[in-house]
Structure formats: structure tokens, C-alpha cells
N, C-alpha and C. Protein backbone atom coordinates (compact mmCIF):
# COMPACT_ATOMS: atom_id res chain seq x y z
N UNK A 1 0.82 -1.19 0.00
CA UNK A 1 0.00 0.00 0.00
C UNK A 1 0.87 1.25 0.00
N UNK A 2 1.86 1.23 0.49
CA UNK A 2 2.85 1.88 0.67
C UNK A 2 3.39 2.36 -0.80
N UNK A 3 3.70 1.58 -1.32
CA UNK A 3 4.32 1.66 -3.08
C UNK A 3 2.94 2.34 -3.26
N UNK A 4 1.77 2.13 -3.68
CA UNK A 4 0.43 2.55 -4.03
C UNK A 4 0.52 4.10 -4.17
N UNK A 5 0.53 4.24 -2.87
CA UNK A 5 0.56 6.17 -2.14
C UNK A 5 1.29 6.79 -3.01
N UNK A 6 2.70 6.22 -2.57
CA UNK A 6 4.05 6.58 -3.22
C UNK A 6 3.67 7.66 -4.76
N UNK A 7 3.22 6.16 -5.33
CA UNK A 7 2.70 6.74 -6.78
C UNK A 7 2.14 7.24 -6.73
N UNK A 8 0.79 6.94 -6.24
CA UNK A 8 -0.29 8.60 -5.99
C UNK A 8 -0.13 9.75 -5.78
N UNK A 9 0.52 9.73 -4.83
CA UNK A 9 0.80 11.26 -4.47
C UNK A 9 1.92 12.00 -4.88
N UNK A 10 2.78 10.96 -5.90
CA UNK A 10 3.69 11.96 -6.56
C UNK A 10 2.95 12.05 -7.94
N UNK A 11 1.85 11.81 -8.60
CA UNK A 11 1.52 11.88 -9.90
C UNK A 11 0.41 13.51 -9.31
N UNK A 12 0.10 13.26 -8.04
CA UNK A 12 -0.93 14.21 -7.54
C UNK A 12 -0.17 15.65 -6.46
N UNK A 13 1.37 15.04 -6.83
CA UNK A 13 2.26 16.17 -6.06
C UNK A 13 2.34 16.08 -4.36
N UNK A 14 1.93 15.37 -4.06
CA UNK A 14 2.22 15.51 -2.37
C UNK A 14 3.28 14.27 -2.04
N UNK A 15 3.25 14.18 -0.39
CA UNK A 15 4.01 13.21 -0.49
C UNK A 15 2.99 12.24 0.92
N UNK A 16 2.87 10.89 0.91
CA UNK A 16 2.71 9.90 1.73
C UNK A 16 2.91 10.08 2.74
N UNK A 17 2.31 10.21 4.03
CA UNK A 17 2.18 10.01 5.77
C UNK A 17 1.96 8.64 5.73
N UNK A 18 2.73 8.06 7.10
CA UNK A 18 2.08 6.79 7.39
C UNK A 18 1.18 6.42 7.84
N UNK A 19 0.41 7.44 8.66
CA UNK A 19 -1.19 7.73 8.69
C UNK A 19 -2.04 7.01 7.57
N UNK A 20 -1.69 7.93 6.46
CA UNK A 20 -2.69 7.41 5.19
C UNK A 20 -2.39 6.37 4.67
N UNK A 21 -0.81 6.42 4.97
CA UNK A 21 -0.80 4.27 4.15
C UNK A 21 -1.68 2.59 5.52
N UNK A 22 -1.36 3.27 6.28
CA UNK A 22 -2.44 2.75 7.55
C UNK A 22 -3.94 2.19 7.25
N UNK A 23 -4.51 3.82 7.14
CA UNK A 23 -5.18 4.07 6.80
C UNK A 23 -5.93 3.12 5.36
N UNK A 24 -5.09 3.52 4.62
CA UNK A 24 -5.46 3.01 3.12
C UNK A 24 -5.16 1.62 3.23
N UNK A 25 -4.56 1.03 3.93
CA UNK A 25 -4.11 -0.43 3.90
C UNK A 25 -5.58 -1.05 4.58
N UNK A 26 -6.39 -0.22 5.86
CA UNK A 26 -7.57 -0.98 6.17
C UNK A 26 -8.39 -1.43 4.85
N UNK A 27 -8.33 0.14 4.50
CA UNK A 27 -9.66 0.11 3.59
C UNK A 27 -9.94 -0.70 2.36
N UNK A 28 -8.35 -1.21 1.95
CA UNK A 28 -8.20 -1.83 0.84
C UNK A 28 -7.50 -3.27 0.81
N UNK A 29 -7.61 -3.76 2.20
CA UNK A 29 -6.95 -5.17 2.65
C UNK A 29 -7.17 -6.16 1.80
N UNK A 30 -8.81 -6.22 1.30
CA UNK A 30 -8.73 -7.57 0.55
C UNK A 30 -8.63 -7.23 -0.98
N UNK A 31 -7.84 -5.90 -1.69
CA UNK A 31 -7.66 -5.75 -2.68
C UNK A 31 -6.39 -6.18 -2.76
N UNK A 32 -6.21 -6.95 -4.44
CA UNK A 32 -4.74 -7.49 -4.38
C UNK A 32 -3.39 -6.41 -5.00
N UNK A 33 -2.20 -6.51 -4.30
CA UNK A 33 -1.81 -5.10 -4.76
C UNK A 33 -1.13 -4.43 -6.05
N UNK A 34 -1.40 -5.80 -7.19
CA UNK A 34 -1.10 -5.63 -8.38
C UNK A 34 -2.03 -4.97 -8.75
N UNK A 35 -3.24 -5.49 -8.53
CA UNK A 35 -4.36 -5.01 -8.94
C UNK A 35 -4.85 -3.62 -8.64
N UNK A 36 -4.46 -2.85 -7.59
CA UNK A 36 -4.68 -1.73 -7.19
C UNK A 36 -3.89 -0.64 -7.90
N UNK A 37 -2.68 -1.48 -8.16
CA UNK A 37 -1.71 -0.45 -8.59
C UNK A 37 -2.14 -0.06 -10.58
N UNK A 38 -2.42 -1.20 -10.73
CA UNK A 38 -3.28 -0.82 -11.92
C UNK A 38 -4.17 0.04 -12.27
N UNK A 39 -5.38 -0.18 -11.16
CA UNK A 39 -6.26 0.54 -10.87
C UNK A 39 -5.95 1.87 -11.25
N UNK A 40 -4.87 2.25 -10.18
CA UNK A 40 -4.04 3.43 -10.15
C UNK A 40 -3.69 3.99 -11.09
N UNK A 41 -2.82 3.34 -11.80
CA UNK A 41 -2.47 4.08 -13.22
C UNK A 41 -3.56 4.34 -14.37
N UNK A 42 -4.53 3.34 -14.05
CA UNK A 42 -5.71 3.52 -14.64
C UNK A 42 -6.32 4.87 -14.43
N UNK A 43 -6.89 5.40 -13.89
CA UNK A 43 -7.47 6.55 -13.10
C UNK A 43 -6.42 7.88 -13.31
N UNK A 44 -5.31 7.67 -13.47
CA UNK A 44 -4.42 8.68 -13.94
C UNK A 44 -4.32 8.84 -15.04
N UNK A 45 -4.64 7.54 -15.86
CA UNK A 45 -4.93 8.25 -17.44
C UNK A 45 -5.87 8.23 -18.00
N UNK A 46 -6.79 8.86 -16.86
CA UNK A 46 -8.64 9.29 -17.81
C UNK A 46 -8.73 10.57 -16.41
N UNK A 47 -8.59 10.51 -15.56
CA UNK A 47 -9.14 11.13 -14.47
C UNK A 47 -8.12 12.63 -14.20
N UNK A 48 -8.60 13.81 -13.72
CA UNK A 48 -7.59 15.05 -13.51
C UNK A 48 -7.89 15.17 -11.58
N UNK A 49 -8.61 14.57 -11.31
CA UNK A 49 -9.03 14.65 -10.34
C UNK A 49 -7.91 13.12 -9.21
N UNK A 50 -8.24 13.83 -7.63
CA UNK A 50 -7.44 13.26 -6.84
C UNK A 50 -7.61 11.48 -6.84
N UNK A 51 -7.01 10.83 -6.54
CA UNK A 51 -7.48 9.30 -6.13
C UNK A 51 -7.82 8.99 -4.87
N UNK A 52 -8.94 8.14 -4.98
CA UNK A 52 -9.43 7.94 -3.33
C UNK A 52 -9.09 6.38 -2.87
N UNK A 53 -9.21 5.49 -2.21
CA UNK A 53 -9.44 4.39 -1.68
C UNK A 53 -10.69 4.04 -2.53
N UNK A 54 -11.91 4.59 -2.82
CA UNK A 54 -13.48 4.01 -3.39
C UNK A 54 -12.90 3.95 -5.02
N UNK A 55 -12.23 4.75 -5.32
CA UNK A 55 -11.54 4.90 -6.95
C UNK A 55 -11.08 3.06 -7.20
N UNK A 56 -10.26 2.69 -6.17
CA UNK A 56 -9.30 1.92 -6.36
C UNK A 56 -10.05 0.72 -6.09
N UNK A 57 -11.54 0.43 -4.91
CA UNK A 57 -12.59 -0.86 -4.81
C UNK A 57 -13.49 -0.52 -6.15
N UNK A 58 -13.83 0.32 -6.68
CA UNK A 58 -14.47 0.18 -7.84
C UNK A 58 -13.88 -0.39 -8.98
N UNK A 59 -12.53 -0.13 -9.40
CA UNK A 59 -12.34 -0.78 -10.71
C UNK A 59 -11.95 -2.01 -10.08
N UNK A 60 -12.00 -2.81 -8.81
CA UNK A 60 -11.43 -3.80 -8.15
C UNK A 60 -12.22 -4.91 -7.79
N UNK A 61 -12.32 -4.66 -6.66
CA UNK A 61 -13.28 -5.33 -5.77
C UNK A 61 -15.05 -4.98 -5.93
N UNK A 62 -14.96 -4.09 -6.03
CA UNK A 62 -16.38 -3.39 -6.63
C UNK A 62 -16.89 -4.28 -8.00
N UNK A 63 -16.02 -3.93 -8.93
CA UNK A 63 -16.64 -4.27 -10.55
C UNK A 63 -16.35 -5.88 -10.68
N UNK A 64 -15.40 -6.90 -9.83
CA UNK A 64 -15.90 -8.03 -9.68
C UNK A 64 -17.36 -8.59 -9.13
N UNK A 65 -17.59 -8.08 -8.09
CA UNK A 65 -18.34 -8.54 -7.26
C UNK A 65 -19.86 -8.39 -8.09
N UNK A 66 -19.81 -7.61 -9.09
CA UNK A 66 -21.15 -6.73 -9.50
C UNK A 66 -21.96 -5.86 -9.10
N UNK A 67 -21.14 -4.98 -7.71
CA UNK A 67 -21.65 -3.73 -7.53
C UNK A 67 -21.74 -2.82 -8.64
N UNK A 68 -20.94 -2.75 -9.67
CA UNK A 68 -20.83 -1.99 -10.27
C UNK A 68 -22.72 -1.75 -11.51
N UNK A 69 -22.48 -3.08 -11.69
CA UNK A 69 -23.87 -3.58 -12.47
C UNK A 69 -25.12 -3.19 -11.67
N UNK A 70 -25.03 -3.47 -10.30
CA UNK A 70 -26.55 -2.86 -9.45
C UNK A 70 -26.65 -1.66 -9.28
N UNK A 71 -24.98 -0.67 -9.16
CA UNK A 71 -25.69 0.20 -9.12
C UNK A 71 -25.99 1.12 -10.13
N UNK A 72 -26.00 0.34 -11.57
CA UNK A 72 -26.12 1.38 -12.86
C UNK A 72 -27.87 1.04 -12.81
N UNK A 73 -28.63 -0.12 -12.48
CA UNK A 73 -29.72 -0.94 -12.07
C UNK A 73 -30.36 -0.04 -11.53
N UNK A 74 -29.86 0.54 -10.49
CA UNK A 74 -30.65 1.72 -9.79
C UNK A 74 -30.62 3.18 -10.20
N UNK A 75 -29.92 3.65 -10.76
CA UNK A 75 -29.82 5.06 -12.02
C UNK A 75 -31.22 5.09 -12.77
């Protein structure tokens, strides 16, 4: 999760607390961390906007599971 940040926040200019890799490591435990880091670069080349933890369960854990499908269902 640590590598994750790293990249994040230098594509987004800041730099990583261990707070937020803590942090981000709860929220994203059962994401795998190839997969996140993808995620990641994903979202950096469509998105101008910051990356969150929900950025990184949506193209992940989210769009397996078929949250993604229920909640276009409810739109």
C-alpha cells in the first residue's frame, strides 16, 4: 500500500504520511496489490481529479463482485 501512495501522491504532487498508508491499507486489505496499482495508473490516465481508496474498490473489488452492475440498475 505503501508503493500505491508513493505513486499517488507523486503523480498528484504531495508526499505519503504513514497515517494514510495505515489508513489506506484498512480500507483496501482484501484488494490485491497488483491489482490496485493498476487501478491506479488507470485513473491517472482518464481522471484530472485526486485518487481515493473508493476509486481503487471500484475498478477492483467493486466491478468483480457486480456492484458496479446494481448500481447502474438503480440510475
Amino acid at each position: 500500500m505503501a508503493l500505491l501512495l508513493v505513486f499517488a501522491h507523486s503523480v498528484q504532487g504531495r508526499e505519503a504520511t504513514d497515517l494514510e498508508v495505515e489508513a489506506w491499507s484498512g480500507l483496501l486489505a482484501d484488494v490485491d496489490a497488483a491489482e490496485a496499482m493498476e487501478a491506479a495508473r488507470a485513473h491517472f490516465r482518464t481522471e484530472s481529479r485526486p485518487l481515493w481508496p473508493a476509486d481503487i474498490r471500484r475498478a477492483t473489488v467493486d466491478k468483480l463482485s457486480g456492484v458496479d452492475a446494481w448500481m447502474a440498475d438503480r440510475s
